[in-house]
PDB file of N, CA and C in Angstrom:
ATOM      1  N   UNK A   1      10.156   8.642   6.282  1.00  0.00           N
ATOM      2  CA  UNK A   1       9.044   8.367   7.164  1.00  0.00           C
ATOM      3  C   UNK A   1       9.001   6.868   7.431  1.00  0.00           C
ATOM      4  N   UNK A   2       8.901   6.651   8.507  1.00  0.00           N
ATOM      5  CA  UNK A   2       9.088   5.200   8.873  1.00  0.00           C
ATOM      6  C   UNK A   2       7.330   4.300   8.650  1.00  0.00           C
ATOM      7  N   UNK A   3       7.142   3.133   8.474  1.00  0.00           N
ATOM      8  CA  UNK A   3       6.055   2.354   8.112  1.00  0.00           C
ATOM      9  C   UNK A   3       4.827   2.579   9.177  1.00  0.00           C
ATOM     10  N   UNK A   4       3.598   2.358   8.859  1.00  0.00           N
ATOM     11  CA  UNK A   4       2.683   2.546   9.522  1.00  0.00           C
ATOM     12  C   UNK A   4       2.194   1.128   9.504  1.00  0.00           C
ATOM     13  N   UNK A   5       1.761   0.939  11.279  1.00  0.00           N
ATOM     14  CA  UNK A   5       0.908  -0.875  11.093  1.00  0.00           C
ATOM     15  C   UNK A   5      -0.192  -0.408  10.872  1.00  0.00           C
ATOM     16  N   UNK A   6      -1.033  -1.095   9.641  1.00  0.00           N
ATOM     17  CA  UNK A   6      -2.387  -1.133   9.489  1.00  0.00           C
ATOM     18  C   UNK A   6      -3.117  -2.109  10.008  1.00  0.00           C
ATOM     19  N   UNK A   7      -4.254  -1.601  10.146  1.00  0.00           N
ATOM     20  CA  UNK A   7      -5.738  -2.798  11.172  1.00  0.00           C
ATOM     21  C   UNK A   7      -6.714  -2.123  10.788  1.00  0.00           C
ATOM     22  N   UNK A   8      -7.670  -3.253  11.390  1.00  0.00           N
ATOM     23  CA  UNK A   8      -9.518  -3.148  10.867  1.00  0.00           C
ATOM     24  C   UNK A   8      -9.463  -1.884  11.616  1.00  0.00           C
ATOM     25  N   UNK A   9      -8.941  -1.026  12.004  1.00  0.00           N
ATOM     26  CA  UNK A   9      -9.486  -0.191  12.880  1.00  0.00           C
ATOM     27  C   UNK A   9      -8.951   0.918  12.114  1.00  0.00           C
ATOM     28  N   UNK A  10      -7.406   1.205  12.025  1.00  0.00           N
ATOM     29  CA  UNK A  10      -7.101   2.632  11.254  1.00  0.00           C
ATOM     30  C   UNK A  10      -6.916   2.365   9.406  1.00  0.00           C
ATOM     31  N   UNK A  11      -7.505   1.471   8.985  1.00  0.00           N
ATOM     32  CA  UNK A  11      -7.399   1.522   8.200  1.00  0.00           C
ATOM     33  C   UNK A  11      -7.701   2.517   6.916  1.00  0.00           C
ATOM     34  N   UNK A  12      -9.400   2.607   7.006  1.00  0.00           N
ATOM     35  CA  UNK A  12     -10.073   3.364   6.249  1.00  0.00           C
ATOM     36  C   UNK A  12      -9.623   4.964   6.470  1.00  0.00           C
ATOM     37  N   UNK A  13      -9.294   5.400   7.818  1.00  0.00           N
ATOM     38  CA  UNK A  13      -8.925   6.489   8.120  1.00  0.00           C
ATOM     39  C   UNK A  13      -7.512   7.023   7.287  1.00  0.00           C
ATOM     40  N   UNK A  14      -6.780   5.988   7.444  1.00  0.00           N
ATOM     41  CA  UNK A  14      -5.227   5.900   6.657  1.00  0.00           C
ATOM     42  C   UNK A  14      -5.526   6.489   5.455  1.00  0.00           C
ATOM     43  N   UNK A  15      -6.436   5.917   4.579  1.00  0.00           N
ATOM     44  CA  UNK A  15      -6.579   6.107   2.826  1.00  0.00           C
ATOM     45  C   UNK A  15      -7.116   7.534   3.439  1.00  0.00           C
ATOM     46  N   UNK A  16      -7.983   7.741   3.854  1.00  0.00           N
ATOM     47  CA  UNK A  16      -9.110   8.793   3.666  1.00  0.00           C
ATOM     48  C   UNK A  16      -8.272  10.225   4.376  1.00  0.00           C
ATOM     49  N   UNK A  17      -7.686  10.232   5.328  1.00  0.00           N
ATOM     50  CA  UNK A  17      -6.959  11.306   5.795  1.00  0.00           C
ATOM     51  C   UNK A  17      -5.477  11.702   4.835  1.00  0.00           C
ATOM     52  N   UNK A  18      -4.465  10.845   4.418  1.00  0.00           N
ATOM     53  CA  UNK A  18      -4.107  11.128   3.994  1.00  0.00           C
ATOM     54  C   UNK A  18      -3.654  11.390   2.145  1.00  0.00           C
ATOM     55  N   UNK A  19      -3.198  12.038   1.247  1.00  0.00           N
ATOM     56  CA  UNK A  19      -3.189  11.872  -0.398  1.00  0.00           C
ATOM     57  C   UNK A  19      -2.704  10.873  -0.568  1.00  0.00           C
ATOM     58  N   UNK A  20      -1.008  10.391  -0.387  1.00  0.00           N
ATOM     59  CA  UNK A  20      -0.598   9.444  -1.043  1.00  0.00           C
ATOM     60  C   UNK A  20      -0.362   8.126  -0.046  1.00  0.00           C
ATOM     61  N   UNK A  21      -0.852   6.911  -0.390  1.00  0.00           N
ATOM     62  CA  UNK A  21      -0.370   5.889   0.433  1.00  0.00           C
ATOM     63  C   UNK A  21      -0.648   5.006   0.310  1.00  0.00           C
ATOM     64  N   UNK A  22       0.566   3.844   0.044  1.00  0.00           N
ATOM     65  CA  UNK A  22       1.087   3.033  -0.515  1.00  0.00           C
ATOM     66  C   UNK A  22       1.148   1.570   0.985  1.00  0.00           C
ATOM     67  N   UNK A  23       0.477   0.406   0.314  1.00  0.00           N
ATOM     68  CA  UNK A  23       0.454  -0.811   1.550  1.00  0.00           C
ATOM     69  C   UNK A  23       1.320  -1.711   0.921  1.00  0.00           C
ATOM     70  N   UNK A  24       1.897  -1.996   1.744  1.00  0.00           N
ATOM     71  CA  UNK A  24       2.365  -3.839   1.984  1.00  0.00           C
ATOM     72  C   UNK A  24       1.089  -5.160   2.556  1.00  0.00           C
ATOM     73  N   UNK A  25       1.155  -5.474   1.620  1.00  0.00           N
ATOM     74  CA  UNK A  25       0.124  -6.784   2.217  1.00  0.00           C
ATOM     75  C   UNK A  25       0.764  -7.934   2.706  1.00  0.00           C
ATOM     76  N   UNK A  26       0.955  -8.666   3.908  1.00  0.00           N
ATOM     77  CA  UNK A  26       2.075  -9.450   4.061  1.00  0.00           C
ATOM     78  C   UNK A  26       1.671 -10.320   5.347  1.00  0.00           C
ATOM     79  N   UNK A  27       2.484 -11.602   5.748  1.00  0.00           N
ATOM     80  CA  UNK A  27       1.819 -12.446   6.705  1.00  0.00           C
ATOM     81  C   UNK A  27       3.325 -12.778   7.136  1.00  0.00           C
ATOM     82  N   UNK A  28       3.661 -12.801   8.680  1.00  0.00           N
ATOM     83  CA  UNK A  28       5.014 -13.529   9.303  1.00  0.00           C
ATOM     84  C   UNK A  28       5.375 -14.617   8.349  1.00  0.00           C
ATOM     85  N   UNK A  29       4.876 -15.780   7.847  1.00  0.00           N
ATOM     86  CA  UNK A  29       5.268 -16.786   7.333  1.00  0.00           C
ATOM     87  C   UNK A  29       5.672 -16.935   6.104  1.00  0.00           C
ATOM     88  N   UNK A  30       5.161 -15.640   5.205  1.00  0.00           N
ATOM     89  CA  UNK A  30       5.582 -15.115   3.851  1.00  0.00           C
ATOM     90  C   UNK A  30       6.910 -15.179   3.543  1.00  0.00           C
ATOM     91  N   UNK A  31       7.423 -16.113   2.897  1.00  0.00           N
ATOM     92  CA  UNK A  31       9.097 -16.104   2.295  1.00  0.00           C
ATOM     93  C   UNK A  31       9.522 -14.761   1.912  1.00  0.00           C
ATOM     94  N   UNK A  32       8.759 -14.238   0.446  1.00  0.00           N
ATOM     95  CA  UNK A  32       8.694 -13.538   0.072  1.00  0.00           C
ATOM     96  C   UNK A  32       8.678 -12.139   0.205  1.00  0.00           C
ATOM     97  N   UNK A  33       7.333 -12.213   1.990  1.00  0.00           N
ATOM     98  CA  UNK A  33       7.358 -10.667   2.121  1.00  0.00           C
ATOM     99  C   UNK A  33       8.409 -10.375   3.219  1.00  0.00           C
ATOM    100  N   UNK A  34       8.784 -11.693   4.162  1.00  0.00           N
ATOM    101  CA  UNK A  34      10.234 -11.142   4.893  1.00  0.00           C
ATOM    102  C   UNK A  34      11.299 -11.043   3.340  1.00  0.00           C
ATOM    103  N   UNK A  35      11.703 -10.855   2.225  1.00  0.00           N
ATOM    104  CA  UNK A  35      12.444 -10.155   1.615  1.00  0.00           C
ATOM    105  C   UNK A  35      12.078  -9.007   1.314  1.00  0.00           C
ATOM    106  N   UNK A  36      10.661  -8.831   1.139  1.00  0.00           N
ATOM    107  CA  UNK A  36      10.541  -7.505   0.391  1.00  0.00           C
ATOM    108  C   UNK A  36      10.169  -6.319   1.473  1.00  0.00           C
ATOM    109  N   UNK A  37      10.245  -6.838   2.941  1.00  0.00           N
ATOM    110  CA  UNK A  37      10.010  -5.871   3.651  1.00  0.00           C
ATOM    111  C   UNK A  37      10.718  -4.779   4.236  1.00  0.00           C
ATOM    112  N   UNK A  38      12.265  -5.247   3.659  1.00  0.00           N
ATOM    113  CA  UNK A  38      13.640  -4.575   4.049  1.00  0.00           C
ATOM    114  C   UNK A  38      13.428  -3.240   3.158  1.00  0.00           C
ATOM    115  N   UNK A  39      13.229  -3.800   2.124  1.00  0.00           N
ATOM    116  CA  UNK A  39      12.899  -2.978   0.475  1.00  0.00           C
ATOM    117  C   UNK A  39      11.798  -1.474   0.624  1.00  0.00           C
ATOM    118  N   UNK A  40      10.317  -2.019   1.387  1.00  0.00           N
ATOM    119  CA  UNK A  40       9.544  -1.479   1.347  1.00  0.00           C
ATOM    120  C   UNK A  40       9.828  -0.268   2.614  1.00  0.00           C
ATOM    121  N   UNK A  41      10.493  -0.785   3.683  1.00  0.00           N
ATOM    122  CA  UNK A  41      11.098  -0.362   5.028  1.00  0.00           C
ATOM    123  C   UNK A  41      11.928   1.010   4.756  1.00  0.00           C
ATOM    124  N   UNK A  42      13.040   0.385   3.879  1.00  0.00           N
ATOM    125  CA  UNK A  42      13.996   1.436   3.170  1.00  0.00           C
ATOM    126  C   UNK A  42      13.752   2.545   2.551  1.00  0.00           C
ATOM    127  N   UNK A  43      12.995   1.960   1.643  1.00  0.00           N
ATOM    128  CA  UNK A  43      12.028   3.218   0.692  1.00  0.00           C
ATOM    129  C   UNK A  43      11.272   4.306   1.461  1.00  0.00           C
ATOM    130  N   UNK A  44      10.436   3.585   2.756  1.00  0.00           N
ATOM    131  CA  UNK A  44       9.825   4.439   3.564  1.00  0.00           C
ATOM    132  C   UNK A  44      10.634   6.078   3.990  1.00  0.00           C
ATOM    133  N   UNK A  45      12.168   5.708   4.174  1.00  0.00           N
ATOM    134  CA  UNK A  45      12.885   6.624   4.635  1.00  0.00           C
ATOM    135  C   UNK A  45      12.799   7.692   3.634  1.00  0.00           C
ATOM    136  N   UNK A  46      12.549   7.538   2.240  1.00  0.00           N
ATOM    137  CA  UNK A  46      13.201   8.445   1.192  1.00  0.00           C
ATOM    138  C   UNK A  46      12.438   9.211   0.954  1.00  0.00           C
ATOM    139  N   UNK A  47      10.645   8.847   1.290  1.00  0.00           N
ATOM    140  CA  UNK A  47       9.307   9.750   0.789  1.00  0.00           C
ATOM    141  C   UNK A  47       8.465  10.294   2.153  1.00  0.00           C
ATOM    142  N   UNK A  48       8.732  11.509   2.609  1.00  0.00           N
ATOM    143  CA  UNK A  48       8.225  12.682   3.191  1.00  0.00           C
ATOM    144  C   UNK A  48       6.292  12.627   3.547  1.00  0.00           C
ATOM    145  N   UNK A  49       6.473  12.726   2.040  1.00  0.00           N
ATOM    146  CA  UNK A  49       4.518  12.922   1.666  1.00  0.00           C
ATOM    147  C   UNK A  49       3.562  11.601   1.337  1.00  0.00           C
ATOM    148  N   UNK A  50       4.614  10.493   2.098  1.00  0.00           N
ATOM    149  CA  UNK A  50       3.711   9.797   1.422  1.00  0.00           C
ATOM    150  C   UNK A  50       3.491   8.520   2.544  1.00  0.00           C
ATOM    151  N   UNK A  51       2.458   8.192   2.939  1.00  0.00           N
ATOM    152  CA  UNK A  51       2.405   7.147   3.694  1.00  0.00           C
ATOM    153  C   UNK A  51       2.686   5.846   3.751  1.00  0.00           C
ATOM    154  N   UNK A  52       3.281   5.221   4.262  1.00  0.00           N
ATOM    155  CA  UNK A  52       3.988   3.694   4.011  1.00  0.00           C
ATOM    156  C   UNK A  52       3.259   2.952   4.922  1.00  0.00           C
ATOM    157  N   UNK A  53       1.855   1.905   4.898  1.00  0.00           N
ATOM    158  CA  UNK A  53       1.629   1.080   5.617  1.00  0.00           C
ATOM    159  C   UNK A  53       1.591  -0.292   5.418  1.00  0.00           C
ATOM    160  N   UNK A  54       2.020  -0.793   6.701  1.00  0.00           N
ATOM    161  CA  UNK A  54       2.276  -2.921   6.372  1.00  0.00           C
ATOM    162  C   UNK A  54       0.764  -2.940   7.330  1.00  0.00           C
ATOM    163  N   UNK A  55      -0.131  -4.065   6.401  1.00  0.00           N
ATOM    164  CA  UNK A  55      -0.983  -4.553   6.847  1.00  0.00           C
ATOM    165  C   UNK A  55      -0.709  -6.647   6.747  1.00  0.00           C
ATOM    166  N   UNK A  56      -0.892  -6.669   8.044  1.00  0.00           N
ATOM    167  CA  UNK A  56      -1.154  -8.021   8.507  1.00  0.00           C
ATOM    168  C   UNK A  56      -1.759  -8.574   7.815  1.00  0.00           C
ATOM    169  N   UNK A  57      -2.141  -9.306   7.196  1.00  0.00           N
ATOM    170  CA  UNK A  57      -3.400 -10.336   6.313  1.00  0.00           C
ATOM    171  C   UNK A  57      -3.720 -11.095   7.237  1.00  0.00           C
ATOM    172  N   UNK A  58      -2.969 -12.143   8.008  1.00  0.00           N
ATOM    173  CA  UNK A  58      -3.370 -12.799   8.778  1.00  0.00           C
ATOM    174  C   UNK A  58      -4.749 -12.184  10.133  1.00  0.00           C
ATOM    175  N   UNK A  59      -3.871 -11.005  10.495  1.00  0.00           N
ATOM    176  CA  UNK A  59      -4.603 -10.524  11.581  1.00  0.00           C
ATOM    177  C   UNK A  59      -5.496  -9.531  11.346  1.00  0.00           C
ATOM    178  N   UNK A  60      -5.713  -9.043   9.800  1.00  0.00           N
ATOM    179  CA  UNK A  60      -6.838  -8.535   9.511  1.00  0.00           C
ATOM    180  C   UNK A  60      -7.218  -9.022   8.069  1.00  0.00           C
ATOM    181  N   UNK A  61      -7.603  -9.938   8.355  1.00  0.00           N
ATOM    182  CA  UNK A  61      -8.239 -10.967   7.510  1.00  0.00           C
ATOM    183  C   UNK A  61      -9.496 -10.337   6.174  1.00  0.00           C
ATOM    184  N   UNK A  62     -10.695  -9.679   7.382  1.00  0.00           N
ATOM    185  CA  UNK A  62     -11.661  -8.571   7.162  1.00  0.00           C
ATOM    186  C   UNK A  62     -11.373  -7.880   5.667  1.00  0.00           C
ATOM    187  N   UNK A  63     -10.170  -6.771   5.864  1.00  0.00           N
ATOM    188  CA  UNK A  63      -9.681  -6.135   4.959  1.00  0.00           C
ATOM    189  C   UNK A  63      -9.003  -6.975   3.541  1.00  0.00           C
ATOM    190  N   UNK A  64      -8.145  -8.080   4.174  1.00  0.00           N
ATOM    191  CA  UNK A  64      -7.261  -8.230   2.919  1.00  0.00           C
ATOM    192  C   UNK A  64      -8.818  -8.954   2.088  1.00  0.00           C
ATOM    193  N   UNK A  65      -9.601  -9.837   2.471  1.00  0.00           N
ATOM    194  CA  UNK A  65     -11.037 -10.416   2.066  1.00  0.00           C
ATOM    195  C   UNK A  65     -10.997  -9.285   1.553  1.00  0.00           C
ATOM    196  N   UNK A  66     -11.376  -8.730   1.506  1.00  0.00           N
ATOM    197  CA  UNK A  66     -12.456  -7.388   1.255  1.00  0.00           C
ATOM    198  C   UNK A  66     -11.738  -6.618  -0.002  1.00  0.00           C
ATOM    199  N   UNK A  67     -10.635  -6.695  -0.074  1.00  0.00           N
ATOM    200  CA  UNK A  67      -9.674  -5.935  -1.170  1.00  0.00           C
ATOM    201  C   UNK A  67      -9.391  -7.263  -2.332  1.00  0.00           C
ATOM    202  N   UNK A  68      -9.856  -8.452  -1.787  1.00  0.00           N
ATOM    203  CA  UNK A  68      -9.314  -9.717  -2.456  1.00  0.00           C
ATOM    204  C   UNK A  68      -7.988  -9.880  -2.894  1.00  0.00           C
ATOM    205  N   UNK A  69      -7.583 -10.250  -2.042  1.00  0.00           N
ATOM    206  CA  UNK A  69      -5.742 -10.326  -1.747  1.00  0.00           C
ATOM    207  C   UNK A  69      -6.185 -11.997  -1.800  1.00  0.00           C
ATOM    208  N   UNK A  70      -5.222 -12.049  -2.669  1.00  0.00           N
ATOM    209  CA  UNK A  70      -5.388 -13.545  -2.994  1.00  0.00           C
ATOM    210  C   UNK A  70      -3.818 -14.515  -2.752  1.00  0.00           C
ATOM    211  N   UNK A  71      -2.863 -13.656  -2.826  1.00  0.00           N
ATOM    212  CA  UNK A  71      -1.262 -13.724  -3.007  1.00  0.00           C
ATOM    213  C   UNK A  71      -0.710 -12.275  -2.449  1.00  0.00           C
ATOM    214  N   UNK A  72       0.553 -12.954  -1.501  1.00  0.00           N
ATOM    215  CA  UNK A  72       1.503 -12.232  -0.830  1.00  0.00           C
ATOM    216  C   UNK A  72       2.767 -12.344  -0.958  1.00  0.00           C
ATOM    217  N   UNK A  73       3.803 -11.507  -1.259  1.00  0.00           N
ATOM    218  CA  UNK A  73       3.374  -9.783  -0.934  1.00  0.00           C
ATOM    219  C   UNK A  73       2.309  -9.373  -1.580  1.00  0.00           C
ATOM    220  N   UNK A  74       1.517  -8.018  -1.635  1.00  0.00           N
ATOM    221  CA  UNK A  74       1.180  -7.217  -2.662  1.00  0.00           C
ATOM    222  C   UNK A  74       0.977  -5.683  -2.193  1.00  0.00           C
ATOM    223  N   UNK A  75       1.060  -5.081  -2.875  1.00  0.00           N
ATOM    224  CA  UNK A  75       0.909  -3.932  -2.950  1.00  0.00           C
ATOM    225  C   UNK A  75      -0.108  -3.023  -3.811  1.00  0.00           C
ATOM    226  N   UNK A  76      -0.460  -1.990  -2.557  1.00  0.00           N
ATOM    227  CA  UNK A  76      -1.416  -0.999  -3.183  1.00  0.00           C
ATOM    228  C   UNK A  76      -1.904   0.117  -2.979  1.00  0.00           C
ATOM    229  N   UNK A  77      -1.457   0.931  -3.994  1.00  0.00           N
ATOM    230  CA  UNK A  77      -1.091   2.546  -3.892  1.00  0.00           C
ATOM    231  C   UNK A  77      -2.419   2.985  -3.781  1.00  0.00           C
ATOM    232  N   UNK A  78      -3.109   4.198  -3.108  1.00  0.00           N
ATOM    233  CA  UNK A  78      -3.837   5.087  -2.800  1.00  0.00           C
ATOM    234  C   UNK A  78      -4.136   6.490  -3.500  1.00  0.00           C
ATOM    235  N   UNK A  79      -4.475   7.030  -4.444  1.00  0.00           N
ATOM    236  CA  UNK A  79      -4.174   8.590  -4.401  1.00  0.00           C
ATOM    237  C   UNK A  79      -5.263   9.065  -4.256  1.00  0.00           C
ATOM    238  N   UNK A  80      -5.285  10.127  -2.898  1.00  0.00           N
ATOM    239  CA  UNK A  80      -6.398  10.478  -2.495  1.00  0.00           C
ATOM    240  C   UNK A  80      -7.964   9.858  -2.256  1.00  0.00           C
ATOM    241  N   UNK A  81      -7.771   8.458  -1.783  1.00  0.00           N
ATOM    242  CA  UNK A  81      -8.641   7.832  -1.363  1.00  0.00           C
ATOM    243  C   UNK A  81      -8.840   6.920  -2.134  1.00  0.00           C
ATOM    244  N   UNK A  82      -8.149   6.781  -3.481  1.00  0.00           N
ATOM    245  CA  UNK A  82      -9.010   5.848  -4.446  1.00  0.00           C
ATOM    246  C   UNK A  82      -7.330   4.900  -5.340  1.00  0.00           C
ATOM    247  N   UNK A  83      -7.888   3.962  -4.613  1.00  0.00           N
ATOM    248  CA  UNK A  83      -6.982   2.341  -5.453  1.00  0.00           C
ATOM    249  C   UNK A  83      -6.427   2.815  -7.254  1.00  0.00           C
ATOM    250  N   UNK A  84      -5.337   2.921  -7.360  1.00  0.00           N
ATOM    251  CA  UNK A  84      -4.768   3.323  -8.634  1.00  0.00           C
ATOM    252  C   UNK A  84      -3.905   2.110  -8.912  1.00  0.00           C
ATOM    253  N   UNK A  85      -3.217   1.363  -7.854  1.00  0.00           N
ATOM    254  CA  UNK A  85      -2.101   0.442  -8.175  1.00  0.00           C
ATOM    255  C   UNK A  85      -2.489  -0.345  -7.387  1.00  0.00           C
ATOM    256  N   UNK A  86      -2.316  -1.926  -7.948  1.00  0.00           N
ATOM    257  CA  UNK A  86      -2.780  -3.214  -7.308  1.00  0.00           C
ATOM    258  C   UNK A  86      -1.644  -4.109  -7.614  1.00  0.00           C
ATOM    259  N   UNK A  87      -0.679  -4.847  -7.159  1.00  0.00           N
ATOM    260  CA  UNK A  87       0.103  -6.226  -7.522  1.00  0.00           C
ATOM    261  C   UNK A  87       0.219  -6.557  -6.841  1.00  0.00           C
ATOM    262  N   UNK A  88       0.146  -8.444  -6.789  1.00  0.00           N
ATOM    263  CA  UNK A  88       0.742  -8.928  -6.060  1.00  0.00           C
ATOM    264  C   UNK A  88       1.963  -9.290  -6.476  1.00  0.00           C
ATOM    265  N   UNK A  89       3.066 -10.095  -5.574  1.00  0.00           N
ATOM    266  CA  UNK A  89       4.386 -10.029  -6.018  1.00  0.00           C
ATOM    267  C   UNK A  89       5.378  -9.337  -5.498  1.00  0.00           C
ATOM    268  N   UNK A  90       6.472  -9.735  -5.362  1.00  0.00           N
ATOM    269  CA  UNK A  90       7.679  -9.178  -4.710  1.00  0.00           C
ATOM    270  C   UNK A  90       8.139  -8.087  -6.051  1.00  0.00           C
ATOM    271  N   UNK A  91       8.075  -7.120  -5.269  1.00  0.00           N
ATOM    272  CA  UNK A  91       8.942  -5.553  -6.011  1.00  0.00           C
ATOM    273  C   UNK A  91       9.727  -5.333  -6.185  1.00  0.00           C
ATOM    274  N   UNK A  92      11.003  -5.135  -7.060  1.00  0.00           N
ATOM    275  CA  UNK A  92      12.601  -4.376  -6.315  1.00  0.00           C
ATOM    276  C   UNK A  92      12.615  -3.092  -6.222  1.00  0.00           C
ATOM    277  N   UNK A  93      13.420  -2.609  -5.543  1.00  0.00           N
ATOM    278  CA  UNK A  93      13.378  -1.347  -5.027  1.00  0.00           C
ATOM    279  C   UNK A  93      13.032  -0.573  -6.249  1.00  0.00           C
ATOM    280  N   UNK A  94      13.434  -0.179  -7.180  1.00  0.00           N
ATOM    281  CA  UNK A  94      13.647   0.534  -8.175  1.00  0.00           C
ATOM    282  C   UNK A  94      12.193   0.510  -8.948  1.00  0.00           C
ATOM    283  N   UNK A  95      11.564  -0.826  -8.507  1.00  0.00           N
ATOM    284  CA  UNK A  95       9.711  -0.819  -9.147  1.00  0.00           C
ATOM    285  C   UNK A  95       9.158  -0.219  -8.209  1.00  0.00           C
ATOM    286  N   UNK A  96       9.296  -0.363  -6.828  1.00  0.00           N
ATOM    287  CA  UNK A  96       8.497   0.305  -5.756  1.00  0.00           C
ATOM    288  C   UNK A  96       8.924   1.800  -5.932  1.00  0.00           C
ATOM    289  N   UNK A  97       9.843   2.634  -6.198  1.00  0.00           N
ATOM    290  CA  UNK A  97       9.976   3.641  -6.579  1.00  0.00           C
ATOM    291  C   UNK A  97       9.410   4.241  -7.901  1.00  0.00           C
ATOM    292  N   UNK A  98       9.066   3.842  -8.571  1.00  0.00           N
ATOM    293  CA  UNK A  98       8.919   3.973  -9.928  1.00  0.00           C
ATOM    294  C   UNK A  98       6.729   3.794  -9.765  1.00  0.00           C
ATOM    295  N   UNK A  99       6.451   3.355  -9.017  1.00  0.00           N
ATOM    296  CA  UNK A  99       5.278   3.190  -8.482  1.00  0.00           C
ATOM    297  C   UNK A  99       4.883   4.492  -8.086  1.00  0.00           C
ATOM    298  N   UNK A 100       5.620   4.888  -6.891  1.00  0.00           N
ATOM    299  CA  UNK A 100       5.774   5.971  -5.601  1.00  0.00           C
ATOM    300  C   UNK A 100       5.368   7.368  -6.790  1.00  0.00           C
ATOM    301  N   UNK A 101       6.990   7.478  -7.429  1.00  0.00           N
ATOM    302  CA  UNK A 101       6.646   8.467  -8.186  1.00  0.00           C
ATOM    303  C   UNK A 101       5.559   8.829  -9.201  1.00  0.00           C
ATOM    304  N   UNK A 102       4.679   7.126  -9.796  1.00  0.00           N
ATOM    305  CA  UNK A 102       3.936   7.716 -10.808  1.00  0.00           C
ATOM    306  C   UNK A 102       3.029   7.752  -9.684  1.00  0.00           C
ATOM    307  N   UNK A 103       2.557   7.838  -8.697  1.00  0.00           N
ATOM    308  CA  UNK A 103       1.669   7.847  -7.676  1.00  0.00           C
ATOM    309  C   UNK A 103       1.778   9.766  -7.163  1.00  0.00           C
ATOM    310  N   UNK A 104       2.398   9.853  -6.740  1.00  0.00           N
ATOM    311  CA  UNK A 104       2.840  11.526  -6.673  1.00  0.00           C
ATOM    312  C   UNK A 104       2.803  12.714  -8.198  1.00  0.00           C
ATOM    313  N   UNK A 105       2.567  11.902  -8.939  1.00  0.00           N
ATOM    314  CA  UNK A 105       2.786  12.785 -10.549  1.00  0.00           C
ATOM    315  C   UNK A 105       1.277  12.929 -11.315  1.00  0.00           C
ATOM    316  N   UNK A 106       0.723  12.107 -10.131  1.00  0.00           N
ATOM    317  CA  UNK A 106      -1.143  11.449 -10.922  1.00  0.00           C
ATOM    318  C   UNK A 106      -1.283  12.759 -10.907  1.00  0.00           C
ATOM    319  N   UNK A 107      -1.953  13.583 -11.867  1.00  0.00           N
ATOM    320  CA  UNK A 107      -2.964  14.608 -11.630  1.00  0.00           C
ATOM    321  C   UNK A 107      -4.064  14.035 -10.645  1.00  0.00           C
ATOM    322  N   UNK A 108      -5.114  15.150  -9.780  1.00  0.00           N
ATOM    323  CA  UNK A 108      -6.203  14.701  -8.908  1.00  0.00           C
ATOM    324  C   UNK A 108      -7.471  14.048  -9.449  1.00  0.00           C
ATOM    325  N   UNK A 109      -7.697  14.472 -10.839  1.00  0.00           N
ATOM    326  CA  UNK A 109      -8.774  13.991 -11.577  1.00  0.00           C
ATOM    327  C   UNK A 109      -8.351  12.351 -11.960  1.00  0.00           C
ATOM    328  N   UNK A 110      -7.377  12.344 -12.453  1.00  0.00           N
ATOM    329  CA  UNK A 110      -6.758  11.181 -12.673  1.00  0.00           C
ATOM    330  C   UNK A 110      -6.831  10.115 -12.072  1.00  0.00           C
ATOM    331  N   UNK A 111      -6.799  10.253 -10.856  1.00  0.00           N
ATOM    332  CA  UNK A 111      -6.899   9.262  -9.233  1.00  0.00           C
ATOM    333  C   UNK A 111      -9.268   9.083  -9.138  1.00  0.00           C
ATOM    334  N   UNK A 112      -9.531  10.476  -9.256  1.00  0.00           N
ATOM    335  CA  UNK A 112     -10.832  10.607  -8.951  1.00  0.00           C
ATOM    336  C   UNK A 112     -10.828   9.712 -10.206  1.00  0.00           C
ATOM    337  N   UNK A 113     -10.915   8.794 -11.215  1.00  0.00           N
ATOM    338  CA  UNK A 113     -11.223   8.137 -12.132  1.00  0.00           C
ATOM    339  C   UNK A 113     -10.318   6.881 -12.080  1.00  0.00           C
ATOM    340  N   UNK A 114      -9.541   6.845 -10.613  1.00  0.00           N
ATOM    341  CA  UNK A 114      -9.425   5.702 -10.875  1.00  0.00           C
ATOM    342  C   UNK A 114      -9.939   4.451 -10.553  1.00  0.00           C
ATOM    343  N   UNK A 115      -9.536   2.813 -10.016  1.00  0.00           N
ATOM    344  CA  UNK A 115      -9.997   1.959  -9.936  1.00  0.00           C
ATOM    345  C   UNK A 115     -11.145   1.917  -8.640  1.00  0.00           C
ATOM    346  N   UNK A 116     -11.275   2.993  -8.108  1.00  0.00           N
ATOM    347  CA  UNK A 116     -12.293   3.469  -6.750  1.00  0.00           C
ATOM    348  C   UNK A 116     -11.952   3.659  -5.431  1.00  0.00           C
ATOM    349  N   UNK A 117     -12.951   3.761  -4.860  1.00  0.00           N
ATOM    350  CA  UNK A 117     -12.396   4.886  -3.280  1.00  0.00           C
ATOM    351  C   UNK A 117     -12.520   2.896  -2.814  1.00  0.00           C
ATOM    352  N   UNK A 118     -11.362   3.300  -1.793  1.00  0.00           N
ATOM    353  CA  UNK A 118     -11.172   1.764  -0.920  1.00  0.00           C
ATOM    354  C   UNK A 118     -12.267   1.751   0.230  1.00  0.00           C
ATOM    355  N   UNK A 119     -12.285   3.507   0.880  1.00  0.00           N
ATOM    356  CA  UNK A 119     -12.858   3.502   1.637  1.00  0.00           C
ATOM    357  C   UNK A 119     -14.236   3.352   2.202  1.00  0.00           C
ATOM    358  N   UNK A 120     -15.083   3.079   1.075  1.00  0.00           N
ATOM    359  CA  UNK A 120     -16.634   2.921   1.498  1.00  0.00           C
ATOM    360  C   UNK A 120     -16.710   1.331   1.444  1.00  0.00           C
TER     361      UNK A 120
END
């Protein structure tokens, strides 16, 4: 499945419509996230069920504030509406996978207890 652009606009819908889904937090000028975006890009191809979105920081400012993104890259997994995985930091493939899967393996209660719904 190829990457989804996130904005102030589909954002909340993104978490809330779909179970699993996993962001890139990232800005054009980011050293870092032009490496890790090949990574995150790639991976997209391999997972079916699971949503892959790059959100702008720069151009939605609103959100990354709001999630307190302090450092880029970062990443942050979704299950079923509610924040389970938070880092900032460049990933290698093999951590962003290893993410993916414990993200797909959560039992539902598990997620319902986790770090909270993004979306309200």
């Amino acid at each position: 499945m190829a990457t989804t652009e996130l904005t102030n606009e589909n954002f909340s819908d993104t978490i809330k419509d779909n179970d699993f889904v996993i962001i890139d937090f990232w800005a054009e000028w980011c050293g870092p996230c032009k490496r890790f975006g090949p990574i995150f890009e790639k991976t997209s191809e391999e997972y079916d069920d699971v949503v892959f979105g790059k959100l702008d920081t720069d151009a939605n400012q609103e959100i990354a504030g709001g999630l307190g993104i302090m450092s880029i890259p970062t990443v942050m997994a979704f299950n079923r509406g509610n924040l389970v995985f938070n880092q900032a930091g460049l990933l290698s493939s093999s951590q962003l996978k290893s993410v993916i899967d414990q993200l797909r393996e959560m039992p539902a209660e598990d997620a319902d207890q986790a770090e909270g719904d993004a979306t309200k």
